[in-house]
C-alpha atoms as a PDB file:
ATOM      1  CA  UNK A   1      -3.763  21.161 -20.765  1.00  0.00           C
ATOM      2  CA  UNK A   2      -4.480  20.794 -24.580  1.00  0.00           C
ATOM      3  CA  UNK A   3      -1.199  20.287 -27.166  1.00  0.00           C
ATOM      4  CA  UNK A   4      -1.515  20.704 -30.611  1.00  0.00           C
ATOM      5  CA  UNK A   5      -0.939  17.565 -32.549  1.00  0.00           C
ATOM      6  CA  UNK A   6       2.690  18.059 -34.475  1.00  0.00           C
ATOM      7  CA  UNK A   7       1.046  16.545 -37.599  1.00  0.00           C
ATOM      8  CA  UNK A   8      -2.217  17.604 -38.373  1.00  0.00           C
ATOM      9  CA  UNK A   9      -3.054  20.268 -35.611  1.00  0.00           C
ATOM     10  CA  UNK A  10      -5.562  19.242 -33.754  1.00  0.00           C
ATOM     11  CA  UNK A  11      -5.774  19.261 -30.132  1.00  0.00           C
ATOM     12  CA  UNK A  12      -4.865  16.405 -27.776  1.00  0.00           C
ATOM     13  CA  UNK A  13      -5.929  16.715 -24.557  1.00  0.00           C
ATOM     14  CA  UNK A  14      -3.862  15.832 -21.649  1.00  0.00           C
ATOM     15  CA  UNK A  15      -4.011  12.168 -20.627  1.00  0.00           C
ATOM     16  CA  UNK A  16      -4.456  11.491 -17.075  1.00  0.00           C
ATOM     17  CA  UNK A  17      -3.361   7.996 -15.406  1.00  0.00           C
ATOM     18  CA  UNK A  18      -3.941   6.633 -12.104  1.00  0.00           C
ATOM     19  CA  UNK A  19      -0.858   6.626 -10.260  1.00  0.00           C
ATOM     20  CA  UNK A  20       0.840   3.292  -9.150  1.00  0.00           C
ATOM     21  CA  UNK A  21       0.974   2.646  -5.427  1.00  0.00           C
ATOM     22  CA  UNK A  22       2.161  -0.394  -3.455  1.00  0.00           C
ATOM     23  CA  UNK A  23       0.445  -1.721   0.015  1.00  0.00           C
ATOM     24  CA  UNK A  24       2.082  -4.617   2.303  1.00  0.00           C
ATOM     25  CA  UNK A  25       0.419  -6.927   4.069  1.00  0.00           C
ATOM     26  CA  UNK A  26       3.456  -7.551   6.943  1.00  0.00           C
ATOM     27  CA  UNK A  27       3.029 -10.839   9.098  1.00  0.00           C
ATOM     28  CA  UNK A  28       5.134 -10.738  12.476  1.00  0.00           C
ATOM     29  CA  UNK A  29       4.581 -12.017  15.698  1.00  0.00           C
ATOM     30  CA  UNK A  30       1.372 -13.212  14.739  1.00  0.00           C
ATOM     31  CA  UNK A  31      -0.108  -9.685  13.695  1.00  0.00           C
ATOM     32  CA  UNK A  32      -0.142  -7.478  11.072  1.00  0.00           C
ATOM     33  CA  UNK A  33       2.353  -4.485  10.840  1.00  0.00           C
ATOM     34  CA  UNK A  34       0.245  -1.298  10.540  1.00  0.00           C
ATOM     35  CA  UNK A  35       1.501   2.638  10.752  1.00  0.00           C
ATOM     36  CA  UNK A  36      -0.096   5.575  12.028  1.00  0.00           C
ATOM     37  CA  UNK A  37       0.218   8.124   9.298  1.00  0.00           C
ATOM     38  CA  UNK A  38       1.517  11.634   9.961  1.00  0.00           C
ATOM     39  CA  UNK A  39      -0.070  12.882   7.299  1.00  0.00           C
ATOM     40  CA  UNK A  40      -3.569  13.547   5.824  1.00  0.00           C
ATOM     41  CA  UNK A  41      -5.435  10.852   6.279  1.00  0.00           C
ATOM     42  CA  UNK A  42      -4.158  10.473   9.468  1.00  0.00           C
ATOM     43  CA  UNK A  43      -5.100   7.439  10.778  1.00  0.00           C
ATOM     44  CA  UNK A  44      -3.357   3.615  10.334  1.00  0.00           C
ATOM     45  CA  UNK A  45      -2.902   1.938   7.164  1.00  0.00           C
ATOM     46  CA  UNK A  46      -0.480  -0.724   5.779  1.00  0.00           C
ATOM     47  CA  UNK A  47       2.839   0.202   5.379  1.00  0.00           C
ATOM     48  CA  UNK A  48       3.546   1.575   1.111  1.00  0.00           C
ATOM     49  CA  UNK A  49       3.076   4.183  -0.744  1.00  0.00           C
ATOM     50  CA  UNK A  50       4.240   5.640  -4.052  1.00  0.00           C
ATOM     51  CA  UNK A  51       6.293   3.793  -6.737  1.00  0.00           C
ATOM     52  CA  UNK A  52       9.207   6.235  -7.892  1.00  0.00           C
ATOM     53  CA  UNK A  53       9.887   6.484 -11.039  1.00  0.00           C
ATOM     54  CA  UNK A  54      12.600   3.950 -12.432  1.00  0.00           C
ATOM     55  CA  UNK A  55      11.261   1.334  -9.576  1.00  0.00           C
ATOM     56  CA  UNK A  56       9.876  -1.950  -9.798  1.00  0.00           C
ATOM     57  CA  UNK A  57       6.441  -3.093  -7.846  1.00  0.00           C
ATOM     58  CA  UNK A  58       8.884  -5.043  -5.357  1.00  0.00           C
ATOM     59  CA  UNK A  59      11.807  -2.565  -5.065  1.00  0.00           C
ATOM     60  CA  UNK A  60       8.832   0.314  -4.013  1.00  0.00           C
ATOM     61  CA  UNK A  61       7.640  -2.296  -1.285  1.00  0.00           C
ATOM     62  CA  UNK A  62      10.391  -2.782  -0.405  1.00  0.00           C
ATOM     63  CA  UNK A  63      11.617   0.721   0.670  1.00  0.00           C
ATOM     64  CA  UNK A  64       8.657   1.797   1.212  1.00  0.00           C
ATOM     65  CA  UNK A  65       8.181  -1.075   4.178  1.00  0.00           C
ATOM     66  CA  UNK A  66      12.253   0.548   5.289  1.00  0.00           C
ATOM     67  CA  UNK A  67      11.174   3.605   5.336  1.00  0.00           C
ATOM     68  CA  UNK A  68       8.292   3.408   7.674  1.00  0.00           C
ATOM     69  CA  UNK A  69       8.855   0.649   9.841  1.00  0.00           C
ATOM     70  CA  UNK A  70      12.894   0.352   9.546  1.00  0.00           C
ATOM     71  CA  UNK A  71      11.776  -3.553   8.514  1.00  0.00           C
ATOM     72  CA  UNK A  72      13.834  -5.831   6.195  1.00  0.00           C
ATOM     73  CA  UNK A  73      11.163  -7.645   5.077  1.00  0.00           C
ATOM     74  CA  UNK A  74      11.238 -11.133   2.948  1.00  0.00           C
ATOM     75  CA  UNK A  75       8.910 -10.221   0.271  1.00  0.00           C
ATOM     76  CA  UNK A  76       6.432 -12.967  -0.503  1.00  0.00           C
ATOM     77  CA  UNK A  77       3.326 -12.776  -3.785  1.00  0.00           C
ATOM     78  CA  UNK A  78       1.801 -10.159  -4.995  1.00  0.00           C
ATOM     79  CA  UNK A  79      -1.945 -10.534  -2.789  1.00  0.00           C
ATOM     80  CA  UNK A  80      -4.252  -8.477  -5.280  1.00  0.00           C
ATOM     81  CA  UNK A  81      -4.737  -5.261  -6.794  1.00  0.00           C
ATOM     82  CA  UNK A  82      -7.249  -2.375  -5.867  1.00  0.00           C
ATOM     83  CA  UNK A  83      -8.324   0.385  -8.198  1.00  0.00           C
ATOM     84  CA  UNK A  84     -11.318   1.922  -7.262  1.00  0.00           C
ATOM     85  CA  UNK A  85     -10.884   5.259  -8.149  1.00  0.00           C
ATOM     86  CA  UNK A  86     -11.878   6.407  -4.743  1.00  0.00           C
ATOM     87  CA  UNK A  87     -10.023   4.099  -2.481  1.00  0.00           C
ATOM     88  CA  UNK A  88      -7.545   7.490  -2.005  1.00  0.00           C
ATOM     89  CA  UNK A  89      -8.883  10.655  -1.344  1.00  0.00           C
ATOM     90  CA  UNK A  90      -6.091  12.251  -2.601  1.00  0.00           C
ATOM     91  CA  UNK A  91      -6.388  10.844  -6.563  1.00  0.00           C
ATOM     92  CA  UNK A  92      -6.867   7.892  -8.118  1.00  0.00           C
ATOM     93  CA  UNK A  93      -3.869   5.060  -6.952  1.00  0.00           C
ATOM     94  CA  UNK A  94      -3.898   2.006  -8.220  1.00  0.00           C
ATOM     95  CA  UNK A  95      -2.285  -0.562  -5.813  1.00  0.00           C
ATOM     96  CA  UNK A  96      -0.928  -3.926  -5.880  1.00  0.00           C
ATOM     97  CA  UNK A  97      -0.865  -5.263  -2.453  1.00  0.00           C
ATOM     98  CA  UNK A  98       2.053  -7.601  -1.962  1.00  0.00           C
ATOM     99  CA  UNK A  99       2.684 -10.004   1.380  1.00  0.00           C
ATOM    100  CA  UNK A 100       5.867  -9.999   3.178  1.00  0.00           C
ATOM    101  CA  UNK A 101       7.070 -11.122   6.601  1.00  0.00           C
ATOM    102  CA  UNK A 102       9.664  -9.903   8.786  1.00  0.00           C
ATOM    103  CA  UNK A 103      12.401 -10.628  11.869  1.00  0.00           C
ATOM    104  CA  UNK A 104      12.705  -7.452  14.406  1.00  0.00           C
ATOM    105  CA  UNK A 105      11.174  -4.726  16.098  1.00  0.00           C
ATOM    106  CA  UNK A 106       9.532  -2.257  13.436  1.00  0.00           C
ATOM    107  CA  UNK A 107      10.286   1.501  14.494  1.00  0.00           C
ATOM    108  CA  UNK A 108       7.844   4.331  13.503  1.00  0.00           C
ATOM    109  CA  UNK A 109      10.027   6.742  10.911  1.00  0.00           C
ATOM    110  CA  UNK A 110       9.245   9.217   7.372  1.00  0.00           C
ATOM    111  CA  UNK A 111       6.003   9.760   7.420  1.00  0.00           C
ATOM    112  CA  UNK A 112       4.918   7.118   9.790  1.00  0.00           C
ATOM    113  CA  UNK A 113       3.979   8.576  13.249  1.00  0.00           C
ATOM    114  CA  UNK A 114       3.602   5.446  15.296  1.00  0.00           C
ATOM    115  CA  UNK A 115       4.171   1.724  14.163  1.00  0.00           C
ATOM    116  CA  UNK A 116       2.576  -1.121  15.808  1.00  0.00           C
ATOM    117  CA  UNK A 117       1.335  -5.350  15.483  1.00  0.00           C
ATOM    118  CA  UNK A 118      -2.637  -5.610  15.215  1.00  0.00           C
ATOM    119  CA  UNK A 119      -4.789  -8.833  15.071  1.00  0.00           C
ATOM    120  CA  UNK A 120      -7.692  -9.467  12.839  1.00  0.00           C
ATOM    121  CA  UNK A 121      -9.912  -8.999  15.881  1.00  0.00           C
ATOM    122  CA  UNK A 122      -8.451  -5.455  17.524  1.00  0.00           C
ATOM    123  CA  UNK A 123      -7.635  -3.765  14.137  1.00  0.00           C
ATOM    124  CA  UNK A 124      -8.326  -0.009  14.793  1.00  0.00           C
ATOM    125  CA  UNK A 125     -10.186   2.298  11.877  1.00  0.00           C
ATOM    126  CA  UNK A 126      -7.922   2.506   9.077  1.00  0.00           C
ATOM    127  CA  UNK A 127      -7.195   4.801   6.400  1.00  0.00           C
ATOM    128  CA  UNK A 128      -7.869   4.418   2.562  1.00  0.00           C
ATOM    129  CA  UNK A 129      -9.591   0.983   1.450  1.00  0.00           C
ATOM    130  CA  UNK A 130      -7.335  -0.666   3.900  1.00  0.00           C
ATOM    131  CA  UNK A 131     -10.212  -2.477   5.976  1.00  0.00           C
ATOM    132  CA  UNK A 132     -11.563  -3.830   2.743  1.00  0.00           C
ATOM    133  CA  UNK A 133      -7.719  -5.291   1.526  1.00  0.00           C
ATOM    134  CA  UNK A 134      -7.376  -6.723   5.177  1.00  0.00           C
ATOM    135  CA  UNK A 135     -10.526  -8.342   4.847  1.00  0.00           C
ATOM    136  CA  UNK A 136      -9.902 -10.200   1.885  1.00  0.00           C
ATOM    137  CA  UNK A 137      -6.245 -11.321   3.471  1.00  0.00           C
ATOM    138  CA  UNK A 138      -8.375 -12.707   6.277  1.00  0.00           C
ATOM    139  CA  UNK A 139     -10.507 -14.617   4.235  1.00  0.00           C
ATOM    140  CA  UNK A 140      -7.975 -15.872   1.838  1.00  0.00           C
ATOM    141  CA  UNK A 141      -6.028 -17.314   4.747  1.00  0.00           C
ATOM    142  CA  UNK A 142      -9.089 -18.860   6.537  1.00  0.00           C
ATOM    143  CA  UNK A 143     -10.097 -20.179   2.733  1.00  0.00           C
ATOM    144  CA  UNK A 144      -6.623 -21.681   2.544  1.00  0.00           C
ATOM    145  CA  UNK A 145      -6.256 -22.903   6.117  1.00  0.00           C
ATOM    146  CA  UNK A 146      -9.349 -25.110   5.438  1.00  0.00           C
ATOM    147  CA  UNK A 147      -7.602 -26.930   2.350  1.00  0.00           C
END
């Protein structure tokens, strides 16, 4: 879409932004919280999604993690942020990846089919760029384990 600039006329075009996303990296029981999306791409990811408009980072992890898994979770740093503009089929998210841990039983709900704990070594094919991020959390905490 092309607007007319109010002063002199010319055209703007329309500016496009990546749209802000959040991913959490959930300890519990040892494992890492994933869901099993119900929609496209249909396969398991970290709990997040969207930030709403009005929201903070940490309030859209926050109910983001509720929604999915029905988790209270204690909200630790903010891990790292991915932008490739491919890492979402969909469009181009940006997403800050924050880690959390949690007390309970997480219970699939929205748009979350299934819900379930997965170690480094049985992680099943995820969605998104979501092997890459869990890569670099494994990493990280094997880099700071050894300090």
């Amino acid at each position: 879409m092309v607007r007319p600039c109010s002063t002199c006329g010319q055209a703007i075009p329309a500016h496009r932004n990546p749209t802000p996303t959040v991913d959490i990296i959930i300890v519990l029981d040892g494992g890492i919280v994933l869901v099993k999306r119900k929609n496209p791409p249909c396969a398991w990811a970290l709990p997040g999604g969207f930030v709403d408009y009005g929201e903070s980072l940490e309030q859209a992890a926050v109910r983001e993690v509720l929604e999915e898994t029905g988790l209270a979770i204690q909200l630790g740093r903010q891990f790292h942020t991915y932008s490739a503009p491919d890492r979402d089929p969909r469009q181009h998210t940006v997403s800050t990846v924050f880690l959390a841990t949690a007390d309970g039983t997480p219970v699939a709900g929205d748009d979350a089919d299934e819900v379930a704990i997965f170690h480094e070594k049985s992680l099943p094919s995820l969605a998104f760029d979501h092997s890459r991020i869990l890569g670099d959390y494994f990493a990280y905490q094997r880099a700071t384990a050894s300090n």
